[in-house]
Protein backbone atom coordinates (compact mmCIF):
# COMPACT_ATOMS: atom_id res chain seq x y z
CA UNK A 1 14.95 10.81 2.72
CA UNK A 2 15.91 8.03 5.35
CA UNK A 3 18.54 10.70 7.10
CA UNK A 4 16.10 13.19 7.33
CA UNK A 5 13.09 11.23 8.64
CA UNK A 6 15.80 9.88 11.25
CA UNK A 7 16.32 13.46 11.87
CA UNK A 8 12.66 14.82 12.24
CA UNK A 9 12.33 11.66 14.97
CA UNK A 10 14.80 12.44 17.26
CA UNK A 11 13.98 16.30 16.86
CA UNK A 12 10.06 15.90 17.84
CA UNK A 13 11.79 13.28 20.62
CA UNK A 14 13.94 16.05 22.08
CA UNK A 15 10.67 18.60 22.09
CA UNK A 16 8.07 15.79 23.94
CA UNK A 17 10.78 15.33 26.09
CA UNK A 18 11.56 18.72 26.77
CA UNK A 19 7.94 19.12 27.65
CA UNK A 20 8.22 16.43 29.93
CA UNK A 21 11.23 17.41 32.14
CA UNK A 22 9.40 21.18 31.99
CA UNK A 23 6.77 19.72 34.20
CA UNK A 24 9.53 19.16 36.96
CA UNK A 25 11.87 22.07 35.97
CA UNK A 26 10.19 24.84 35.80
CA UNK A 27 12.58 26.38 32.59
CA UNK A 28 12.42 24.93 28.78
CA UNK A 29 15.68 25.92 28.22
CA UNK A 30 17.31 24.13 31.44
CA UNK A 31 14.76 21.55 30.74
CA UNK A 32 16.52 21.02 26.77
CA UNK A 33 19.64 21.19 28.02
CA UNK A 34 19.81 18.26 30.31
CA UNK A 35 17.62 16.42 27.67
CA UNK A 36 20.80 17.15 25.40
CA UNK A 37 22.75 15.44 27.97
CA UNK A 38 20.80 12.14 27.82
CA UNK A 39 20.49 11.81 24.19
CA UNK A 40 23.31 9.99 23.07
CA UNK A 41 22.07 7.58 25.94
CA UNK A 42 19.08 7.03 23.52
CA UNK A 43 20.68 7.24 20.49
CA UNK A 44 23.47 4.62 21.08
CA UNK A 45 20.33 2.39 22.55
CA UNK A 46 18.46 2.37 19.76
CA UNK A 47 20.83 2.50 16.85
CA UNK A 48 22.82 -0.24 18.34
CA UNK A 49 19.75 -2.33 19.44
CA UNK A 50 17.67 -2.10 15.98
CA UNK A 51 20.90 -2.15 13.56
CA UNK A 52 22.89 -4.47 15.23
CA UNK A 53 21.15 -6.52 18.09
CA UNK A 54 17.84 -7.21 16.01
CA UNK A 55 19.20 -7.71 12.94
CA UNK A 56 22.40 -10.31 13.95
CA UNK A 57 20.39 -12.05 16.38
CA UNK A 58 16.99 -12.06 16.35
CA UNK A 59 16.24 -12.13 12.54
CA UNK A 60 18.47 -15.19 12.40
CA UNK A 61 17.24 -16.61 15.19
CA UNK A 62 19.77 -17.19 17.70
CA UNK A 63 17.69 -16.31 20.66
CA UNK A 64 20.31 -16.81 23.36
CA UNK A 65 22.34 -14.63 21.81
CA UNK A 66 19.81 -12.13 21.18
CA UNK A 67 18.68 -11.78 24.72
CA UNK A 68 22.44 -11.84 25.99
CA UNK A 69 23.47 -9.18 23.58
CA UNK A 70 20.42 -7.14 24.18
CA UNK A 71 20.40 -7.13 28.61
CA UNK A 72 24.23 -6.25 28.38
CA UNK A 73 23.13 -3.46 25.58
CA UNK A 74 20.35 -2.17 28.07
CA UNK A 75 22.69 -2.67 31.23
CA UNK A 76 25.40 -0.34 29.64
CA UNK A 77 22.63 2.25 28.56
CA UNK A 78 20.93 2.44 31.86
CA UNK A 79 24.69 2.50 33.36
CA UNK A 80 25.37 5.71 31.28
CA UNK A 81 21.88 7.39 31.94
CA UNK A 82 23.01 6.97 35.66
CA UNK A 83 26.20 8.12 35.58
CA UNK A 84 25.36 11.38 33.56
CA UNK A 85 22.40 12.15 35.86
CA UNK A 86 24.70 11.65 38.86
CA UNK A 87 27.76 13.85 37.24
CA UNK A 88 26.19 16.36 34.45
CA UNK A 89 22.09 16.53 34.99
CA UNK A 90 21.73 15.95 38.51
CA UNK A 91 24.20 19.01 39.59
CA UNK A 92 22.62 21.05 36.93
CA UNK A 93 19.61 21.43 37.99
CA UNK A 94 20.45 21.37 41.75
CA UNK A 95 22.45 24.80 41.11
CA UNK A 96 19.54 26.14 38.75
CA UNK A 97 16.95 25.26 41.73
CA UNK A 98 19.67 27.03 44.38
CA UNK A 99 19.37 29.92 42.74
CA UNK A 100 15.69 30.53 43.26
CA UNK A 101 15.60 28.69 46.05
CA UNK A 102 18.61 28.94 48.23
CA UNK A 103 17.50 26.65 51.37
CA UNK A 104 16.42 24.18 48.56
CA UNK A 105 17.52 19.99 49.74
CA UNK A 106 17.45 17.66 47.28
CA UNK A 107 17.58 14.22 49.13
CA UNK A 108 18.49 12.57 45.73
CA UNK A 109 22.02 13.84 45.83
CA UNK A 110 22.56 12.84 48.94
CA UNK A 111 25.19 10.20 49.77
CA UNK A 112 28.71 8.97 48.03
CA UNK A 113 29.27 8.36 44.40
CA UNK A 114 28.56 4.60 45.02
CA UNK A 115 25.27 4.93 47.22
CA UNK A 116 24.25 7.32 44.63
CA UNK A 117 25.04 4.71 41.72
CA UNK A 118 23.04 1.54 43.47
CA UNK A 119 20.14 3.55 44.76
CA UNK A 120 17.10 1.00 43.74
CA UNK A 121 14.55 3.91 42.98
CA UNK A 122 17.17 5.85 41.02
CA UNK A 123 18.02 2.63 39.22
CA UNK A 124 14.44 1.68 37.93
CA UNK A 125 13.73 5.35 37.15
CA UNK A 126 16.84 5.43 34.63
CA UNK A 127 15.81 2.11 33.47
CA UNK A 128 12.05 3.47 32.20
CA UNK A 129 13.20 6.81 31.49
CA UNK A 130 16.30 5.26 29.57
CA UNK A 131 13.95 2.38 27.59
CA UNK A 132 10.70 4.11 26.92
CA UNK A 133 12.03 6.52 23.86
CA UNK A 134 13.59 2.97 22.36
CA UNK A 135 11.16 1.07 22.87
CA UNK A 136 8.53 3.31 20.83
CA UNK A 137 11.51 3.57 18.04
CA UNK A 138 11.91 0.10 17.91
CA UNK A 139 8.09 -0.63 17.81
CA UNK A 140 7.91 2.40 14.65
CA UNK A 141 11.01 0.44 13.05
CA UNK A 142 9.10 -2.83 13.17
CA UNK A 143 5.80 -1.25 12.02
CA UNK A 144 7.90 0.18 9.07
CA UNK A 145 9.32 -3.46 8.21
CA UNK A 146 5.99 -5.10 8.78
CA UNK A 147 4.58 -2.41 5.57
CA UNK A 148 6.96 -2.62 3.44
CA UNK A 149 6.85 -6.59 3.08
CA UNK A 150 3.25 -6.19 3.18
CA UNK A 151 3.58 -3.39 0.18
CA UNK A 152 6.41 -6.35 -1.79
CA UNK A 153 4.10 -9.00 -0.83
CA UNK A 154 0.92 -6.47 -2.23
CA UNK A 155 2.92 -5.79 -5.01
CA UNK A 156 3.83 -9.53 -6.15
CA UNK A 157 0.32 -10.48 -6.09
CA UNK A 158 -0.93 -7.51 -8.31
CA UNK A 159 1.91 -8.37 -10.62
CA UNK A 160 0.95 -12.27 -10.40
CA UNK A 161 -2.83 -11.42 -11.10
CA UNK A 162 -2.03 -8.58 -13.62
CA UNK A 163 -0.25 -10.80 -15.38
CA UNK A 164 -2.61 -13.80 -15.77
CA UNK A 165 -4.38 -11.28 -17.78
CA UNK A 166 -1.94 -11.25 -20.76
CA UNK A 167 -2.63 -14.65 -21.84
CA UNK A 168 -5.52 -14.81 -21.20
CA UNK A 169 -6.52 -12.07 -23.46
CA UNK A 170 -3.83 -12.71 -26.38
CA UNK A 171 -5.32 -16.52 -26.22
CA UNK A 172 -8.91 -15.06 -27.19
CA UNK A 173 -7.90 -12.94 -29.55
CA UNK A 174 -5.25 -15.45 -31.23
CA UNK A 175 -8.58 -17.23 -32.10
CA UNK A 176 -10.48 -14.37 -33.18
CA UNK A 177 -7.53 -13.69 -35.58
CA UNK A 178 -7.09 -17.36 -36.60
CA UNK A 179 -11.08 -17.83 -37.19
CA UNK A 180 -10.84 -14.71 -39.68
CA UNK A 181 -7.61 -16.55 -41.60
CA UNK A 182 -9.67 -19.25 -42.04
CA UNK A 183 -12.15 -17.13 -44.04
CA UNK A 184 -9.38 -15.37 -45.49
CA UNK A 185 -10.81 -12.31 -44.18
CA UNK A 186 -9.56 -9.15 -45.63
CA UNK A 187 -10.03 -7.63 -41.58
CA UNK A 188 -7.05 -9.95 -40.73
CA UNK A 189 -4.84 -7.20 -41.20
CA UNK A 190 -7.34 -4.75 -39.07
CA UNK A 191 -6.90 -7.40 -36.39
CA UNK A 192 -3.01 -7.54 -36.50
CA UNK A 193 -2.86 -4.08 -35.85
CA UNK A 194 -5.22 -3.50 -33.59
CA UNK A 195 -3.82 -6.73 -31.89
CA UNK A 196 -0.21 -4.63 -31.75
CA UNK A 197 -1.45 -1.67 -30.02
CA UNK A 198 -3.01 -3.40 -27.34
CA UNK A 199 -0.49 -6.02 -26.86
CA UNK A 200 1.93 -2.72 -26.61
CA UNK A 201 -0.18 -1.18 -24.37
CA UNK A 202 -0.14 -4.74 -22.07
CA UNK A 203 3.90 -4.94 -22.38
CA UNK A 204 5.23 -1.50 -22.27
CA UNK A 205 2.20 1.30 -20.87
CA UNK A 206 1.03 -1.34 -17.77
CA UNK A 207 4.11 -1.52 -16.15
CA UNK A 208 2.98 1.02 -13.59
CA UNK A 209 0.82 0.98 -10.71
CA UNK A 210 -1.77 3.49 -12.68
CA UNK A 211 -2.36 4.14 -16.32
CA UNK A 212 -4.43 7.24 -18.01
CA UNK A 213 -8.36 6.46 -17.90
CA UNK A 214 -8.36 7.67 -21.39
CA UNK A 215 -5.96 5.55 -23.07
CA UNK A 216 -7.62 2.65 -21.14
CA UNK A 217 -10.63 3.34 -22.55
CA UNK A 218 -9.29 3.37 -25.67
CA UNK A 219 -7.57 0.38 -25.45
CA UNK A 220 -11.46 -1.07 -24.15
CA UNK A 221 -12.60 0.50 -27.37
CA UNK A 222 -10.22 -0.92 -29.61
CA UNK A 223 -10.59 -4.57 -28.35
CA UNK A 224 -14.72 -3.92 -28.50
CA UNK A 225 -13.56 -3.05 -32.51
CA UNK A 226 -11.71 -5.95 -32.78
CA UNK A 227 -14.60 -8.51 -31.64
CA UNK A 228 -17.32 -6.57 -33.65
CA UNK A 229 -14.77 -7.55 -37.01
CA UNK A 230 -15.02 -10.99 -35.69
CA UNK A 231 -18.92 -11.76 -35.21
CA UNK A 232 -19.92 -9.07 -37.82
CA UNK A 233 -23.45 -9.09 -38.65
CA UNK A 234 -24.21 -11.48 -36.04
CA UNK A 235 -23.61 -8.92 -33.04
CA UNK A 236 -25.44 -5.96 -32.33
CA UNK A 237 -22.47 -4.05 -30.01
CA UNK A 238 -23.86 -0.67 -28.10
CA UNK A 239 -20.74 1.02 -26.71
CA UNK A 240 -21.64 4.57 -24.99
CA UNK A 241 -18.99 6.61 -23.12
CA UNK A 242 -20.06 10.22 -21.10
CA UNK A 243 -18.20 11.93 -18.86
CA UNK A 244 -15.19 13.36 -19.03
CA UNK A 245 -12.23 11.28 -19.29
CA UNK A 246 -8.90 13.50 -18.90
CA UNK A 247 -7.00 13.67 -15.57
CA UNK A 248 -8.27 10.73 -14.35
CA UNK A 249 -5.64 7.89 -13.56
CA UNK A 250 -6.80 4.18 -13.14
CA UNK A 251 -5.37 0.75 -12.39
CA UNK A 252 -4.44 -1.06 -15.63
CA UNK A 253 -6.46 -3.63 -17.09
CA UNK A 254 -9.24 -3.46 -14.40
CA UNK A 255 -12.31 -3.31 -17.06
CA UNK A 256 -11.02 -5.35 -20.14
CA UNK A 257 -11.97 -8.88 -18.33
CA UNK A 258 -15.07 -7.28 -17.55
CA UNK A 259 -15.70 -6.88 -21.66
CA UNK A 260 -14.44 -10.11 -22.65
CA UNK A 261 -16.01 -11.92 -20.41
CA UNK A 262 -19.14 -10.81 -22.19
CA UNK A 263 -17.88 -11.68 -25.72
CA UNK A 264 -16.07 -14.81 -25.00
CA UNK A 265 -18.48 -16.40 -22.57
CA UNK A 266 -21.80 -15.10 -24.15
CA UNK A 267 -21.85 -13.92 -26.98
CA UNK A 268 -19.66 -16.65 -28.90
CA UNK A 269 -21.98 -19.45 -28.04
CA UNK A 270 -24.95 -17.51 -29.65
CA UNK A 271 -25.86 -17.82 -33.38
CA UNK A 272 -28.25 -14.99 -33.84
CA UNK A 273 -29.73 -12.16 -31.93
CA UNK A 274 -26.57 -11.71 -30.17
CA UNK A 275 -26.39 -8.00 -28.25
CA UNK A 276 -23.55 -6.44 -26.13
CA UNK A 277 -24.20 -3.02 -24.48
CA UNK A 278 -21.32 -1.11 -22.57
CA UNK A 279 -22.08 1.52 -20.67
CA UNK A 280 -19.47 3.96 -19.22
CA UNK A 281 -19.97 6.88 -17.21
CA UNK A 282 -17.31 9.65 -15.28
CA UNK A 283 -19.09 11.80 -13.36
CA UNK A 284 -17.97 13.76 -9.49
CA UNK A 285 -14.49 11.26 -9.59
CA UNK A 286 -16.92 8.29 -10.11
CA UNK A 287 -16.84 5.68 -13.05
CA UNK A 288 -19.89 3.08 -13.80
CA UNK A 289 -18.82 0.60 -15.85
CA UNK A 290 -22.17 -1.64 -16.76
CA UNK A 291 -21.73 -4.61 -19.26
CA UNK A 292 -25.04 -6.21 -20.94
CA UNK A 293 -25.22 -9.11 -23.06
CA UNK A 294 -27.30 -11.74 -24.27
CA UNK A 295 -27.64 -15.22 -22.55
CA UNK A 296 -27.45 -18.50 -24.87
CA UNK A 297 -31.15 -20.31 -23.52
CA UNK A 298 -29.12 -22.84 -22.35
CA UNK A 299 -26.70 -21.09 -20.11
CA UNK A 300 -27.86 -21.59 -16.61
CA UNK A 301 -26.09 -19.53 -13.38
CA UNK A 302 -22.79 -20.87 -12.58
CA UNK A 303 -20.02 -19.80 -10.36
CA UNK A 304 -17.79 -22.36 -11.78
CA UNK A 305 -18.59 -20.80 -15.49
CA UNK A 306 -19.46 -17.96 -16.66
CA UNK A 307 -18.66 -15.57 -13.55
CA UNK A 308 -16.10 -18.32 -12.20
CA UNK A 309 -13.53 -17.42 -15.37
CA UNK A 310 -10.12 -16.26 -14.45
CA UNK A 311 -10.78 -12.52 -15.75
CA UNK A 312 -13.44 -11.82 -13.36
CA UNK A 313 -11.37 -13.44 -10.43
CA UNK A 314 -8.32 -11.27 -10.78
CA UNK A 315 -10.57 -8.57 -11.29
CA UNK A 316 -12.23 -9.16 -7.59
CA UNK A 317 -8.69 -9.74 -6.60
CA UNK A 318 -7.37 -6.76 -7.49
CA UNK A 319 -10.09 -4.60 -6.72
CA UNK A 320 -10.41 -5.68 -3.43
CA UNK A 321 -6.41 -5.29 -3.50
CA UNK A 322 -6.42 -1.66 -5.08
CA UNK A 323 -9.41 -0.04 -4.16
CA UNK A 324 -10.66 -1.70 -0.78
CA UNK A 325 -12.97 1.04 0.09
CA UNK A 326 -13.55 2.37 -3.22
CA UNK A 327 -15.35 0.08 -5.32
CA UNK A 328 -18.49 -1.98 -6.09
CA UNK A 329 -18.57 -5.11 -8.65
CA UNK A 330 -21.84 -6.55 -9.19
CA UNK A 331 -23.10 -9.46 -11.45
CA UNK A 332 -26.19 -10.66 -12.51
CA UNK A 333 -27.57 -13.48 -13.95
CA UNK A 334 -31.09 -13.24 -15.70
CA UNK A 335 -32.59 -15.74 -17.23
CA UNK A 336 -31.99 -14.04 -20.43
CA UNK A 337 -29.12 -11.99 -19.83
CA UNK A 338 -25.65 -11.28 -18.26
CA UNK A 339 -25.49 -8.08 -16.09
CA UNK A 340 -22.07 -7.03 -14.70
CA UNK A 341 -21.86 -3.35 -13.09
CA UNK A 342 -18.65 -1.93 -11.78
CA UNK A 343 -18.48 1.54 -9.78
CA UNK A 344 -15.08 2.89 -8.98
CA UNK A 345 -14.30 6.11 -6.85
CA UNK A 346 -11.34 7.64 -8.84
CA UNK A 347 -8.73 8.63 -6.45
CA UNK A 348 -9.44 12.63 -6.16
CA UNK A 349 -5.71 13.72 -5.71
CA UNK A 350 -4.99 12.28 -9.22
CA UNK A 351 -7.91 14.54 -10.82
CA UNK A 352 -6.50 18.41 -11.84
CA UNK A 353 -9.85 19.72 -13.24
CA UNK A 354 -13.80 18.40 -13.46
């Protein structure tokens, strides 16, 4: 892949140039010829320059050396672009011109070898014409390096964030698990298992950048089971799903913090008349996500507390991360209730049918 992008570069390089030199020689195939003649000029430039120069020198910053290495590296370029204009381009075109215009005088040959060589105008044109194809190589090459630590750096913090979530979660439902051993709950053994299949899903299934919307769902579904063995009667859980699910890829572990905030930071300090409703919607590459539950009276609006929590940081964090332009989070704090609605625009080139 890195060969042939190399490739396609110097290719649409060779065409814009031979556009160029058409402007000045009136045929594209004289005009691609001497172009042809100048190219390892470029070539050696830039390979030489970004591989060897930059890399050495530069990126370990010995700056003396750097500049030293890289004026002799220009001076032998634009040396090279002069001497095959003077001996291979220059002539070229001369004859090509002489044949459609016999009485045709091109001052620019005009002189010895030397005076030819050391002509000031000649020298700065070889030294633009020899520089500006590296120069916009050099500045792609840099842009490329520049993305792809941003991408590792992107990707570090995703994995940092992503994986705050797995203790977080397996701390909450430890104690779910270890309140229902203390009852000697016959659901202990519902938990455990249900426990195992999300725990696999966290270990093995999140490793990549996307995951199925529908097993995520499920996997939402399965820990909203898992809490409703836990508070039993005393929770009145709503979960509605529409839409349709299949096709649709989404970032791992996005809407589970949203869910547990509302058990763990609601619902568990409430003795009676404790409700959850979760609402989620596909519909036209769009997901709603909206998560209702009951306030304890004393609960007051807190950024530090309820909506301050680690879950619903890293989920910020990584939307803002994942889907910059794609996504609304909003929360809100009644005096009798905890709101938190999430819209996400599915990407549409990971959907295959409505």
């Amino acid at each position: 892949m890195r060969v042939k992008v190399h490739v396609l570069f110097w290719v649409l390089c060779t065409l814009v140039l031979t556009m160029v030199y058409r402007i000045g020689i009136p045929d594209y195939l004289v005009s691609f010829k001497v172009i042809m003649m100048f190219m390892p000029v470029y070539i050696f430039y830039f390979y030489i320059t970004a591989y060897f120069v930059i890399p050495r020198y530069l990126f370990t910053r010995k700056y003396v050396k750097f500049a030293l290495a890289f004026l002799t590296c220009m001076l032998i370029s634009v040396t090279a672009f002069r001497l095959i204009e003077i001996c291979f381009a220059d002539p070229y075109i001369y004859q090509f011109i002489l044949k459609n215009d016999p009485g045709f005088v091109w001052h620019k040959l005009e002189g010895s070898f030397t005076t030819q060589l050391l002509k000031p105008a000649y020298i700065v044109s070889a030294f633009e014409q020899s520089n500006i194809i590296i120069w916009i190589a050099i500045s792609l090459k840099f842009y490329k390096m520049w993305h792809e630590k941003r991408q590792v750096a992107l990707q570090a913090e995703l994995n940092f964030l992503k994986g705050q979530i797995h203790p977080h979660f397996l701390f909450n439902t430890l104690n779910n698990l270890y309140a229902l051993t203390l009852k000697q709950s016959g659901q202990a053994s519902s938990v455990v298992l249900g426990l195992s299949d999300i725990l696999r899903y966290m270990l093995y299934e999140c490793r990549t950048e996307a995951v199925a919307l529908l097993r995520d769902v499920e996997i939402l579904e399965s820990y909203a089971s898992l809490e409703k063995i836990r508070y039993e009667d005393r929770l009145d859980l709503t979960m509605s799903i529409t839409g349709n699910l299949n096709n649709y890829l989404i970032a791992p572990l996005l809407m589970l913090p949203l869910v547990e905030n509302a058990f763990k930071h609601g619902i568990s300090e409430m003795m009676t008349d404790a409700w959850i409703n979760i609402d989620l919607q596909v519909k036209a590459s769009k997901l709603t996500l909206k998560v209702s539950n009951s306030k304890p009276p004393q609960i007051y609006r807190d950024d530090a507390g309820h909506y301050g929590k680690i879950g619903l940081k890293n989920v910020r964090k990584r939307l803002e991360l994942l889907y910059p332009d794609a996504h609304k989070l909003n929360v809100y704090d009644e005096e009798d209730m905890f709101v938190t609605i999430l819209e996400l625009k599915l990407n549409n080139h990971l959907k295959t049918s409505e």
